[in-house]
Protein backbone atom coordinates (compact mmCIF):
# COMPACT_ATOMS: atom_id res chain seq x y z
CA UNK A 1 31.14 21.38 1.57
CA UNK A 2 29.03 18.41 0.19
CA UNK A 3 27.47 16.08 2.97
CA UNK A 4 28.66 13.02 2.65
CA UNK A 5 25.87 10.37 3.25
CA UNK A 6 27.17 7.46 4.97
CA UNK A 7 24.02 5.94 6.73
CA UNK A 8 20.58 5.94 5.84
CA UNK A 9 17.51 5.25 8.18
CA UNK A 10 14.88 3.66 5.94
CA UNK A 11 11.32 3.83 7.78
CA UNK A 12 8.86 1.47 6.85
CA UNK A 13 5.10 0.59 7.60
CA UNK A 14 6.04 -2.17 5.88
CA UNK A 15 3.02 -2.05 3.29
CA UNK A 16 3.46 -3.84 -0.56
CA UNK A 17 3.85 0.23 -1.55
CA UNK A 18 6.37 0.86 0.57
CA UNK A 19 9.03 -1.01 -1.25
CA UNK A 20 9.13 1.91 -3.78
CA UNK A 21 10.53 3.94 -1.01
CA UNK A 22 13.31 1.09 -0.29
CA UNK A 23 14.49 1.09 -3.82
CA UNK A 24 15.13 4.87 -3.02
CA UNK A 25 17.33 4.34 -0.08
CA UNK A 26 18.77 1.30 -1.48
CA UNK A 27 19.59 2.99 -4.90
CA UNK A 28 21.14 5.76 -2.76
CA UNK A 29 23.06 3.73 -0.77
CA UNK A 30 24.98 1.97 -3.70
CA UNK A 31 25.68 4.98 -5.30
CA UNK A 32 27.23 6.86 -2.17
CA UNK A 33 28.77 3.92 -0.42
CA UNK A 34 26.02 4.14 2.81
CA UNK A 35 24.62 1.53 4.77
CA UNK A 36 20.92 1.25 5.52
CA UNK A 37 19.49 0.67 8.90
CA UNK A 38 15.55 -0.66 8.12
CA UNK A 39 13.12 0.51 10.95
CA UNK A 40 9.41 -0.39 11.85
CA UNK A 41 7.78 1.74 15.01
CA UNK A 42 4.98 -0.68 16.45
CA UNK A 43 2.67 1.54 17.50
CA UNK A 44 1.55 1.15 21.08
CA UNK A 45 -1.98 0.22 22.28
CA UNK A 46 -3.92 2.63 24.57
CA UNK A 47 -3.33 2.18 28.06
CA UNK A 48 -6.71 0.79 28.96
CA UNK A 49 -6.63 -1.34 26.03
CA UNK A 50 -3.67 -2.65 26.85
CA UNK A 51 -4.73 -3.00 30.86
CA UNK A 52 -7.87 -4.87 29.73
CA UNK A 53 -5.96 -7.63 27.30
CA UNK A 54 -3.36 -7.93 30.16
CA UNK A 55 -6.39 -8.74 33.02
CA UNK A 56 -7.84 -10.76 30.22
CA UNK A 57 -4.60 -13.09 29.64
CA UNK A 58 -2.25 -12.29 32.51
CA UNK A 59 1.16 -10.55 32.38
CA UNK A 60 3.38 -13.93 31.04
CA UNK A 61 0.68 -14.66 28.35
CA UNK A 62 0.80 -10.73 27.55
CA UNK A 63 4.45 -10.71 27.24
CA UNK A 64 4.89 -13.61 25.11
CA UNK A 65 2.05 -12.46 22.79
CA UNK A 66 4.51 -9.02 22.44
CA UNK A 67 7.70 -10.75 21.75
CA UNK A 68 5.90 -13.38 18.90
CA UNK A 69 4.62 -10.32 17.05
CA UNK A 70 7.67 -8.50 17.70
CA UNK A 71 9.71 -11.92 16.40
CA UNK A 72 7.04 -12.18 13.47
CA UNK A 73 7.24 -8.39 12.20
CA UNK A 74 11.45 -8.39 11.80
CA UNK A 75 10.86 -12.24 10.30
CA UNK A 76 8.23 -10.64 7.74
CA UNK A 77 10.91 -7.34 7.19
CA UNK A 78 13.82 -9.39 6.62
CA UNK A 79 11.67 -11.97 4.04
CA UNK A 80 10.30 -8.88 1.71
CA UNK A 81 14.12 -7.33 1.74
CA UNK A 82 14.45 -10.63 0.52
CA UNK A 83 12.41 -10.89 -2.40
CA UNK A 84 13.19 -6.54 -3.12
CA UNK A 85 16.83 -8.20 -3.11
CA UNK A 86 15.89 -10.75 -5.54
CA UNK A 87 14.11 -8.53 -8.12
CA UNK A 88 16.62 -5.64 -7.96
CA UNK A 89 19.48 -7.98 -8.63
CA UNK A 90 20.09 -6.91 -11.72
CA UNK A 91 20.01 -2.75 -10.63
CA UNK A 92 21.31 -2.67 -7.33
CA UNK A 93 24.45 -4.71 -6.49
CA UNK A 94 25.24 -6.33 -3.29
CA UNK A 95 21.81 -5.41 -2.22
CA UNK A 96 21.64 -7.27 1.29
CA UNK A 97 25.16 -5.98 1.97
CA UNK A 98 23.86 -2.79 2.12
CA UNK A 99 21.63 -3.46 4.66
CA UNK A 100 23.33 -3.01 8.33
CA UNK A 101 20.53 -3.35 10.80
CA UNK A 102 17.15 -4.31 11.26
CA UNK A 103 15.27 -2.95 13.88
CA UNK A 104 11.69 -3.46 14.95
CA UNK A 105 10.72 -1.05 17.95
CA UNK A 106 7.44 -0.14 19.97
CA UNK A 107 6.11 3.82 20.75
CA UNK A 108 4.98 6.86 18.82
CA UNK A 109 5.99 6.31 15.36
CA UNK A 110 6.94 9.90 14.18
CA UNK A 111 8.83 10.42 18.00
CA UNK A 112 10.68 6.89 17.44
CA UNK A 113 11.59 7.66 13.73
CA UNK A 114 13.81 10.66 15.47
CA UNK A 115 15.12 9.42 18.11
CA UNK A 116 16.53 6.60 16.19
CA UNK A 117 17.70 9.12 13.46
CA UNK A 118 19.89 10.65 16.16
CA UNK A 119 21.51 7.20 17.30
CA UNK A 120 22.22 5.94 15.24
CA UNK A 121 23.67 9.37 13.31
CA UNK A 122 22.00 8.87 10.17
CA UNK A 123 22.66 11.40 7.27
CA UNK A 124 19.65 11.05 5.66
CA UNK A 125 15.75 9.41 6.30
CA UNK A 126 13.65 8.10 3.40
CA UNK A 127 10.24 6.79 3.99
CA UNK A 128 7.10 7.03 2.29
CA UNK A 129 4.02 8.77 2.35
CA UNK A 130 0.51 8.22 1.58
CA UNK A 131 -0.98 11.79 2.03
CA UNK A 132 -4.59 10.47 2.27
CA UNK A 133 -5.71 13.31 4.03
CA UNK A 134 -7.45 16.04 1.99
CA UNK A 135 -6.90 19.11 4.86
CA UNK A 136 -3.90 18.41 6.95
CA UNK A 137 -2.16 16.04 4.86
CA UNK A 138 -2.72 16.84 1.01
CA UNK A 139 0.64 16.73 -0.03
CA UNK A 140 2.48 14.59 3.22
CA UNK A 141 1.15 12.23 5.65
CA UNK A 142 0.86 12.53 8.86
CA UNK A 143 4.17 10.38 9.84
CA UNK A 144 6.06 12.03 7.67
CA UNK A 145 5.09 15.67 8.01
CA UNK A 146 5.93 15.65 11.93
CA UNK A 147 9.42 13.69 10.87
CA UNK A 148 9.98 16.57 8.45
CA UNK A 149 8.87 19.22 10.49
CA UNK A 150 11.35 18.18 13.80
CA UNK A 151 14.31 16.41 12.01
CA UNK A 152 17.20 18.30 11.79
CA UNK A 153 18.89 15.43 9.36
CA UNK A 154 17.38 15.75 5.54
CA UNK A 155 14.10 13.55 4.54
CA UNK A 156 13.45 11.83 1.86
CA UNK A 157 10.06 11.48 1.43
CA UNK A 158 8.71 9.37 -1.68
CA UNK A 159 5.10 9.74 -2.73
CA UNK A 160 3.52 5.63 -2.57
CA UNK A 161 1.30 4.60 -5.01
CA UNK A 162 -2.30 3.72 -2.97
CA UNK A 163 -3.37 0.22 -3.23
């Protein structure tokens, strides 16, 4: 039987290299018919960093400083698949249509990048990968080793150029 692939989870760190990794999903998702769901894991603070900047500016201020950057990162995700939109016009059609969700979450990324995998019952991941790392990570990085290693839906990962 060949897997159909029907939705794609396309996990970003939402660096200027990462875009090559978009024109992978997005380039799959045309030819196969799939929708993309974009996701960016905020990864959390340390507890006692986070204790001291909530004793520093109290719980509301704390709150509304973690909803703006929350509001600001799926502003600044939506504006780049913008302009990928606008310079792919001419390869990938309907570009924006193939994008069916946006989502902007806080925790572990690698844990997060799973969990969403599963609920959203994607067929496939793509992200990218650095592999800066000479021991552990020569070939993979980090993220996207442990994604690879746990995920019982198929990875994409695509090597990014390094700034």
């Amino acid at each position: 039987m060949v897997p159909k692939i029907k939705k794609i989870l396309y996990a970003t760190d939402l660096s200027d290299s990462a875009r090559n990794a978009f024109g992978y999903a997005a380039d799959l998702a045309q030819r196969y018919g799939a929708m993309i769901t974009i996701l960016y894991v905020m990864e959390n603070m340390s507890h006692i960093v986070e204790t001291e900047v909530k004793e520093m500016v109290g719980q509301k201020e704390w709150d509304k400083l973690k909803s703006e950057r929350l509001n600001y990162v799926t502003k600044k995700i939506k504006s780049r698949l913008e302009d990928f939109c606008q310079e792919m016009n001419s390869e990938i059609d309907s570009c924006r249509l193939l994008v069916e969700d946006v989502l902007v979450i806080r925790g572990n990324p690698p844990e997060e990048i799973l969990t969403v995998s599963k609920d959203i019952n994607a067929d496939m991941i793509v992200m990218g990968s650095y592999g800066h790392n000479i021991l552990k990570d020569a070939f993979i990085g980090g993220t996207a080793r442990k994604v690879v290693k746990k995920s019982s839906t198929p990875v994409l990962v695509v090597r990014l150029p390094k700034n």
